[in-house]
C-alpha atoms as a PDB file:
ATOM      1  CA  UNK A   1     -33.898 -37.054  -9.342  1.00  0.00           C
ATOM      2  CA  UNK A   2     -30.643 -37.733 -10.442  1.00  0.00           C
ATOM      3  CA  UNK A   3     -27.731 -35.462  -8.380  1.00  0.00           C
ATOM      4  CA  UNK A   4     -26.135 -33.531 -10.960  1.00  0.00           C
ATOM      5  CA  UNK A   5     -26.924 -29.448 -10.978  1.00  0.00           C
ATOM      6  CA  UNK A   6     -28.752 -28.397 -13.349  1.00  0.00           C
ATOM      7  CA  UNK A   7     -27.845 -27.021 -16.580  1.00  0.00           C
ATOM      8  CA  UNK A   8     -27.817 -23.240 -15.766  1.00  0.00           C
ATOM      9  CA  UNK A   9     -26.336 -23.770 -12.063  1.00  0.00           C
ATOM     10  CA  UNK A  10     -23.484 -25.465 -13.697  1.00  0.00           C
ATOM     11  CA  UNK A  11     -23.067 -22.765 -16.372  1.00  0.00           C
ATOM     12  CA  UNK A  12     -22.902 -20.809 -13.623  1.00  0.00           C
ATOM     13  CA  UNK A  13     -20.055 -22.203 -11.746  1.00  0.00           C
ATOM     14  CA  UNK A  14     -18.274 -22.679 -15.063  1.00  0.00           C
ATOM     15  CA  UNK A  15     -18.593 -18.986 -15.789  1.00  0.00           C
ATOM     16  CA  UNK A  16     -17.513 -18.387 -12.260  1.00  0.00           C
ATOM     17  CA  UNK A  17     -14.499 -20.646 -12.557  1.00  0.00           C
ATOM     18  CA  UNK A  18     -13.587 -18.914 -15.657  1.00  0.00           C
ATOM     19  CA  UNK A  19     -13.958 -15.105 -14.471  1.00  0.00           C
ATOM     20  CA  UNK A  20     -11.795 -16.984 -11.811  1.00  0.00           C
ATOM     21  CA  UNK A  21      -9.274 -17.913 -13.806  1.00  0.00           C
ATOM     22  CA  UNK A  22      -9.109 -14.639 -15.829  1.00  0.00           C
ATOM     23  CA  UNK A  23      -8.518 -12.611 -12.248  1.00  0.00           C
ATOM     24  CA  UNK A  24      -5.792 -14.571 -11.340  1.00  0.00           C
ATOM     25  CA  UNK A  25      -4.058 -14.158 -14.312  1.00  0.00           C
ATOM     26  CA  UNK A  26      -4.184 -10.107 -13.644  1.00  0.00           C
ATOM     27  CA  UNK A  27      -2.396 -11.150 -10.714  1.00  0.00           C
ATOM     28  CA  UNK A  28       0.346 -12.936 -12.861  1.00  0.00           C
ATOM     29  CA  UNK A  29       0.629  -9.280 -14.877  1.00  0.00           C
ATOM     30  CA  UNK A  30       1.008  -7.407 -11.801  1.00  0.00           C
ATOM     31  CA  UNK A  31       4.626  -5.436 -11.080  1.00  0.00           C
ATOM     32  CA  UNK A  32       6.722  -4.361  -7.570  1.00  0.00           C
ATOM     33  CA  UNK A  33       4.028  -2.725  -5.463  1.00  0.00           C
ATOM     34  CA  UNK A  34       3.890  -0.443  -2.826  1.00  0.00           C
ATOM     35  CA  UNK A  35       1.613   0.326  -0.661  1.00  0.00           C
ATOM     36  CA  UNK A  36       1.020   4.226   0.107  1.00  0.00           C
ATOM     37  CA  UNK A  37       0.994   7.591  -1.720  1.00  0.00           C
ATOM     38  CA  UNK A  38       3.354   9.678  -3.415  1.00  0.00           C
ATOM     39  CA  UNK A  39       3.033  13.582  -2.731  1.00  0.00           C
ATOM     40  CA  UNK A  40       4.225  15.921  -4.716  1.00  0.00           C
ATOM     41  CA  UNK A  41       4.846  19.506  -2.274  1.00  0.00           C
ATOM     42  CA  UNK A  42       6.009  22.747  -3.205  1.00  0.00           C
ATOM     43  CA  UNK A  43       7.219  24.186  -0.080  1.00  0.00           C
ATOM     44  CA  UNK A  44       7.654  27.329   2.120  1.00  0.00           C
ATOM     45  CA  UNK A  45      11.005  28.168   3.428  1.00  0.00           C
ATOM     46  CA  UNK A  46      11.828  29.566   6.904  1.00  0.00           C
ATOM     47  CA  UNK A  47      13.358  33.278   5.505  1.00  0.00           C
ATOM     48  CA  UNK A  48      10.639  35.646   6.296  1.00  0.00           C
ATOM     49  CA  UNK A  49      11.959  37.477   3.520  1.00  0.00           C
ATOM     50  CA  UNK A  50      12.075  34.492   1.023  1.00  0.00           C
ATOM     51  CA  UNK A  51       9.264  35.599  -1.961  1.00  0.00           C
ATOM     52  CA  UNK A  52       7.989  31.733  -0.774  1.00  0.00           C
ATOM     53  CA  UNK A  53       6.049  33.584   2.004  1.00  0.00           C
ATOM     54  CA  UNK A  54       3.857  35.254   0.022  1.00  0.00           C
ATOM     55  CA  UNK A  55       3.605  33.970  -3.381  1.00  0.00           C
ATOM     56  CA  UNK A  56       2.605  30.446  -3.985  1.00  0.00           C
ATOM     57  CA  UNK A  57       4.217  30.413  -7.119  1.00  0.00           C
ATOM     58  CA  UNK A  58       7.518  30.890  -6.282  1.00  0.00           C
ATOM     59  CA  UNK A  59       7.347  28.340  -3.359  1.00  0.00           C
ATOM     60  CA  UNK A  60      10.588  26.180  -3.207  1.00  0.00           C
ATOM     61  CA  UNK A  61      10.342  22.640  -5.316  1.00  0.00           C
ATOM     62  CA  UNK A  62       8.671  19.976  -6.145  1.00  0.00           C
ATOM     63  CA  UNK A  63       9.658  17.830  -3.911  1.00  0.00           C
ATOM     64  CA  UNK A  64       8.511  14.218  -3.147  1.00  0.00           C
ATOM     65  CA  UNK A  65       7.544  11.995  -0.422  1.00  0.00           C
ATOM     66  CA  UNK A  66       5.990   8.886  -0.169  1.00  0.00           C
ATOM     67  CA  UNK A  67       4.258   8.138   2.555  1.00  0.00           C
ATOM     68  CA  UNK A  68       2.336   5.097   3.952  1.00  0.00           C
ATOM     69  CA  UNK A  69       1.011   3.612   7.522  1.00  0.00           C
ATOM     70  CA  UNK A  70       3.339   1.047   8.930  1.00  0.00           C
ATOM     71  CA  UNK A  71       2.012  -0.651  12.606  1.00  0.00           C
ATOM     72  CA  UNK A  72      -0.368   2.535  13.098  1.00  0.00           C
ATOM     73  CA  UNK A  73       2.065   5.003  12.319  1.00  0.00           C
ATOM     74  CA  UNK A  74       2.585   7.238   9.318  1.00  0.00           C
ATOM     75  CA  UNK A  75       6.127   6.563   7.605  1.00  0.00           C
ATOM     76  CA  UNK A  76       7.210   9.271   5.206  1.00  0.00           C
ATOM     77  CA  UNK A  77       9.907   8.662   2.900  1.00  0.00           C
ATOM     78  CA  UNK A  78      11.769  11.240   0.974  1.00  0.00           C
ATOM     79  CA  UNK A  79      12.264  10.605  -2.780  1.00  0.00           C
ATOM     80  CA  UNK A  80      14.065  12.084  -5.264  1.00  0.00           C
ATOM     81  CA  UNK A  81      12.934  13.610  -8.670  1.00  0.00           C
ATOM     82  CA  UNK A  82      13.978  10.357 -10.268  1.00  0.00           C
ATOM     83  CA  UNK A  83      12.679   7.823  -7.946  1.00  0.00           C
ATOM     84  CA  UNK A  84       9.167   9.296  -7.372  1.00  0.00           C
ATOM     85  CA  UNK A  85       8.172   7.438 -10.611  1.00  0.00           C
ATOM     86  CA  UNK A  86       9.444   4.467  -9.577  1.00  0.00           C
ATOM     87  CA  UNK A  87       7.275   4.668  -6.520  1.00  0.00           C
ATOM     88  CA  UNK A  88       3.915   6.602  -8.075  1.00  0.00           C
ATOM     89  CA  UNK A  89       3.558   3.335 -10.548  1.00  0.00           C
ATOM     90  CA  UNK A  90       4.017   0.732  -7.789  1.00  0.00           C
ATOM     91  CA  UNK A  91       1.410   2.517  -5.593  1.00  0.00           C
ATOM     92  CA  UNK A  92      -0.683   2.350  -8.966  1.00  0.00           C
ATOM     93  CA  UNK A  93       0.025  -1.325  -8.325  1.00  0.00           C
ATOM     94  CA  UNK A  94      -0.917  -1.798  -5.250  1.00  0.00           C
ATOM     95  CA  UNK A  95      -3.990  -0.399  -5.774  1.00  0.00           C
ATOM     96  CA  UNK A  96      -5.019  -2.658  -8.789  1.00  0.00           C
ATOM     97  CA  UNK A  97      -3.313  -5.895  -6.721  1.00  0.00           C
ATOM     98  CA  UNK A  98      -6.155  -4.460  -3.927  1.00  0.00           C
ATOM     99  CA  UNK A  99      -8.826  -4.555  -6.497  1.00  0.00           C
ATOM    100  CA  UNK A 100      -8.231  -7.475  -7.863  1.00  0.00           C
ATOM    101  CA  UNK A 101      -8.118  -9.575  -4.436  1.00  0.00           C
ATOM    102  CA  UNK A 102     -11.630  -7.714  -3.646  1.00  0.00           C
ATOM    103  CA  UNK A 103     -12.953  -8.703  -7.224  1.00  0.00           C
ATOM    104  CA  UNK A 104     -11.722 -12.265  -6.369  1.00  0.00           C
ATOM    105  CA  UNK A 105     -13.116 -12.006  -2.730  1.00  0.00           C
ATOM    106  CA  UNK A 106     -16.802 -11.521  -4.199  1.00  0.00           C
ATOM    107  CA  UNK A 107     -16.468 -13.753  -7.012  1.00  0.00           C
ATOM    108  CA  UNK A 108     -15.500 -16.843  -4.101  1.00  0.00           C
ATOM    109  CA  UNK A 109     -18.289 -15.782  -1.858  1.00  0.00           C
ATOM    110  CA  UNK A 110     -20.646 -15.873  -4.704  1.00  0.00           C
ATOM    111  CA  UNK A 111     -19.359 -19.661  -6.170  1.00  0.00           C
ATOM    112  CA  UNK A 112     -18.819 -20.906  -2.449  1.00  0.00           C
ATOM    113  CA  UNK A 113     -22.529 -20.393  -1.978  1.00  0.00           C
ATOM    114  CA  UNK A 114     -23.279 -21.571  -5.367  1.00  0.00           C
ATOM    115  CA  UNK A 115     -21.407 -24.867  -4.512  1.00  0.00           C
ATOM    116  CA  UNK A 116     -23.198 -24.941  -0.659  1.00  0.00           C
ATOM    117  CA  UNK A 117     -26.423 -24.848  -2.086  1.00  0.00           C
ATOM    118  CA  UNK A 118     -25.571 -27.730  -4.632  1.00  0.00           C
ATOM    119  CA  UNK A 119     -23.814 -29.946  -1.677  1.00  0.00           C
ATOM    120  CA  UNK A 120     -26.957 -29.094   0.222  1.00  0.00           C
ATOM    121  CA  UNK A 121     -29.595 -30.156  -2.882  1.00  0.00           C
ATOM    122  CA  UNK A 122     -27.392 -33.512  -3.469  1.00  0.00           C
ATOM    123  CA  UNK A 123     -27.230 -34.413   0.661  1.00  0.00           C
ATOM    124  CA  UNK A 124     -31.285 -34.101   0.036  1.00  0.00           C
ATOM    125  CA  UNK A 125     -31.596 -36.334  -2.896  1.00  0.00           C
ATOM    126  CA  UNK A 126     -29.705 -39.169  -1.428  1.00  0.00           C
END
């Protein structure tokens, strides 16, 4: 035998390589990120005789926090009308930055044992 892969374990790997390749370059697209989620509360005021008490549709608002962990803790940020935008798309972000990395994560497992089994098949040959 001679110790090349064979035809469809190299298409393989290419194909690998090149879903590779494409991953990364959502990773070159990707914007600021955040990580965390942005709320969006309507809240109850502390006048007992505020119509907030009773009706939920005349609670005071919207207003907007982000909030995220940070060393085991929750952080919660305040954020404006303006800025919650800002923050909602770059915890969109994050998100697709965390799929991505698991999408590459599988697609490396999958050619790393792809390219094991071909170092082992060679080491046998010689």
């Amino acid at each position: 035998m001679t110790g090349k892969p064979s035809p469809s374990t190299a298409a393989a790997l290419e194909r690998h390589r090149q879903r590779f390749e494409e991953l990364k370059g959502e990773l070159q697209q990707m914007e600021f990120f955040c990580k965390g989620t942005v709320l969006r509360r309507m809240m109850r005021c502390g006048k007992a005789q505020c119509a907030c008490q009773k009706d939920p549709a005349k609670r005071h608002g919207p207003y907007f926090q982000w909030t995220y962990n940070a060393n085991g803790k929750t952080v919660t940020i305040q954020l404006t009308p303006e800025t919650a935008p800002i923050y909602q798309a770059a915890a969109r972000q994050y998100r697709k930055l965390k799929a991505a990395l698991h999408r590459l994560e599988k697609l490396s497992a999958t050619a790393l044992r792809q390219h094991a089994k071909l170092a082992q098949s060679a080491r046998r040959r010689t």
